[in-house]
Protein backbone atom coordinates (compact mmCIF):
# COMPACT_ATOMS: atom_id res chain seq x y z
CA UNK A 1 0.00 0.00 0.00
CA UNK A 2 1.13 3.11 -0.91
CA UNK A 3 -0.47 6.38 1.18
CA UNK A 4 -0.72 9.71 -0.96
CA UNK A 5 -2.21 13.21 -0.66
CA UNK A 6 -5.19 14.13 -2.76
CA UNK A 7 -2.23 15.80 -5.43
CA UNK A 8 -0.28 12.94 -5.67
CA UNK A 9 -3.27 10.41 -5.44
CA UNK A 10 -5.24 12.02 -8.35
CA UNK A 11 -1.80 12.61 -10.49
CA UNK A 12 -0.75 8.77 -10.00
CA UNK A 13 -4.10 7.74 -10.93
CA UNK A 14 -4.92 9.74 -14.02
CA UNK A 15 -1.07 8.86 -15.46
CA UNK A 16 -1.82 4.81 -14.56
CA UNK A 17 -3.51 3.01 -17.31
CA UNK A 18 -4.32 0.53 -14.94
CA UNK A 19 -6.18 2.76 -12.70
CA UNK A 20 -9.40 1.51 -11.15
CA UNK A 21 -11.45 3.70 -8.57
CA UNK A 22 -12.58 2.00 -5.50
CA UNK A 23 -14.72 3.59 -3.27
CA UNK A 24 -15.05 1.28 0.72
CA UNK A 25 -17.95 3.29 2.17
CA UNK A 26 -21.47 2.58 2.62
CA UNK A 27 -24.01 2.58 -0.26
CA UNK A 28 -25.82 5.77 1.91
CA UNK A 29 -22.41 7.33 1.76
CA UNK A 30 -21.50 6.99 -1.84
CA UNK A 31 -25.06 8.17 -2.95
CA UNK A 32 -24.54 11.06 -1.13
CA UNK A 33 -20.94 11.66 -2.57
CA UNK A 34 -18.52 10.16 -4.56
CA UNK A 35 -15.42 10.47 -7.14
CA UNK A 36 -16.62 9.86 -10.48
CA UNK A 37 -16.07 6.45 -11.97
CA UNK A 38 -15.66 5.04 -8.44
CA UNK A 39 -16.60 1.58 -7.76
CA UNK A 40 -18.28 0.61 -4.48
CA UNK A 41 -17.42 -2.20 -2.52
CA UNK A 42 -19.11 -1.29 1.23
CA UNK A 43 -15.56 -2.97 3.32
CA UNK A 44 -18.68 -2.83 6.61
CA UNK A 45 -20.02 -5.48 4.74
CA UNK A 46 -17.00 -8.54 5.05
CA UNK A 47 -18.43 -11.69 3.36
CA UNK A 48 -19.69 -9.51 0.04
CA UNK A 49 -16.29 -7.17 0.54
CA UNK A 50 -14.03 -9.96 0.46
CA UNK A 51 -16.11 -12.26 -2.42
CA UNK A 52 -15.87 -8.98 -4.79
CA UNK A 53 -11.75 -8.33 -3.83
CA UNK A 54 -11.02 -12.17 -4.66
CA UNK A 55 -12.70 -11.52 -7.98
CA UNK A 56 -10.57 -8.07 -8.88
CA UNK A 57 -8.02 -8.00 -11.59
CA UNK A 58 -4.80 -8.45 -9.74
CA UNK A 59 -2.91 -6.93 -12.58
CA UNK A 60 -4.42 -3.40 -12.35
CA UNK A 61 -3.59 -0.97 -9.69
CA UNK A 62 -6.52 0.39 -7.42
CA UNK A 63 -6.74 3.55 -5.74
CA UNK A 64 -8.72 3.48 -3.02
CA UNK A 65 -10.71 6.10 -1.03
CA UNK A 66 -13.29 6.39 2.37
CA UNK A 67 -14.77 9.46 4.15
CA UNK A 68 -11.16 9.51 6.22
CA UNK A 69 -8.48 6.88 4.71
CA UNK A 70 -8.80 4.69 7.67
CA UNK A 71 -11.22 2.04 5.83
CA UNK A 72 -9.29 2.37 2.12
CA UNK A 73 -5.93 1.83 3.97
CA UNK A 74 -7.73 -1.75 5.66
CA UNK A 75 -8.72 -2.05 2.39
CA UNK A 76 -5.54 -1.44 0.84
CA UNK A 77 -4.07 -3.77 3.63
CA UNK A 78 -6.66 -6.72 2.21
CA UNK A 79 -5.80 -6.00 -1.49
CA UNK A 80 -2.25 -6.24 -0.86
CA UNK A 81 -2.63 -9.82 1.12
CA UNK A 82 -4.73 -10.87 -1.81
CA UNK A 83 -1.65 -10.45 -4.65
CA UNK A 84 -2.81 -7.20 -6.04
CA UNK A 85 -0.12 -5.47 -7.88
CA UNK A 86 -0.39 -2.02 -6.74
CA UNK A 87 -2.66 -0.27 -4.22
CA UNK A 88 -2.88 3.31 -3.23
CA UNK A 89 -4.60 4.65 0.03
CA UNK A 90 -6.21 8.29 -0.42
CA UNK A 91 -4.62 9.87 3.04
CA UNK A 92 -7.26 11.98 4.63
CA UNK A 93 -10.07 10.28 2.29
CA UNK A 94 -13.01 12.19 0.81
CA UNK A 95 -13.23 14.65 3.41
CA UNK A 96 -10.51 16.67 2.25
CA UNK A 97 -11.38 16.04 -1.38
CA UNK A 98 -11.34 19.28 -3.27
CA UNK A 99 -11.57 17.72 -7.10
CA UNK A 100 -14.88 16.97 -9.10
CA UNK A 101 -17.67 14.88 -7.20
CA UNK A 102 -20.88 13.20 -7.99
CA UNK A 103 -23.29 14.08 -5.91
């Protein structure tokens, strides 16, 4: 797991054409909010958070984001144990996001 700022976060991820967006929160949380293109795997939900990391692409790298980085970097920790290649925590997660959001 790699831990970046928002700058270096979003500058990894749009110059990685393996990029995938994975968002950890609740479903309430990313209907309220989210980065587009994010993909939502609720990490509060184990069984159905673990089935849907064992199925990710192990090759691509996944950058991963929560309301505060605490969840994405458990989920970062999980990814890792799994074989994923790369994985990068959002420090400080959306809360301190200042780029484009869906809301």
């Amino acid at each position: 797991m790699t831990e970046l700022n928002q700058k270096d976060w979003e500058e990894t991820r749009l110059n990685s054409p393996k990029a995938v967006l994975l968002d950890v929160r609740t479903e309430e949380e990313f209907e309220a909010i989210h980065i587009p293109n994010a993909r939502m795997i609720d990490i509060r939900q184990p069984q159905a958070f673990m089935e849907e990391a064992q199925a990710l692409d192990k090759d691509k790298e996944y950058f991963i984001y929560c309301r505060s980085g605490a969840r994405s970097a458990q989920a970062c920790q999980v990814l890792d144990q799994l074989g994923v290649a790369a994985t990068y925590n959002l420090a400080g997660g959306i809360l301190g996001w200042t780029g484009e959001v869906v809301k």
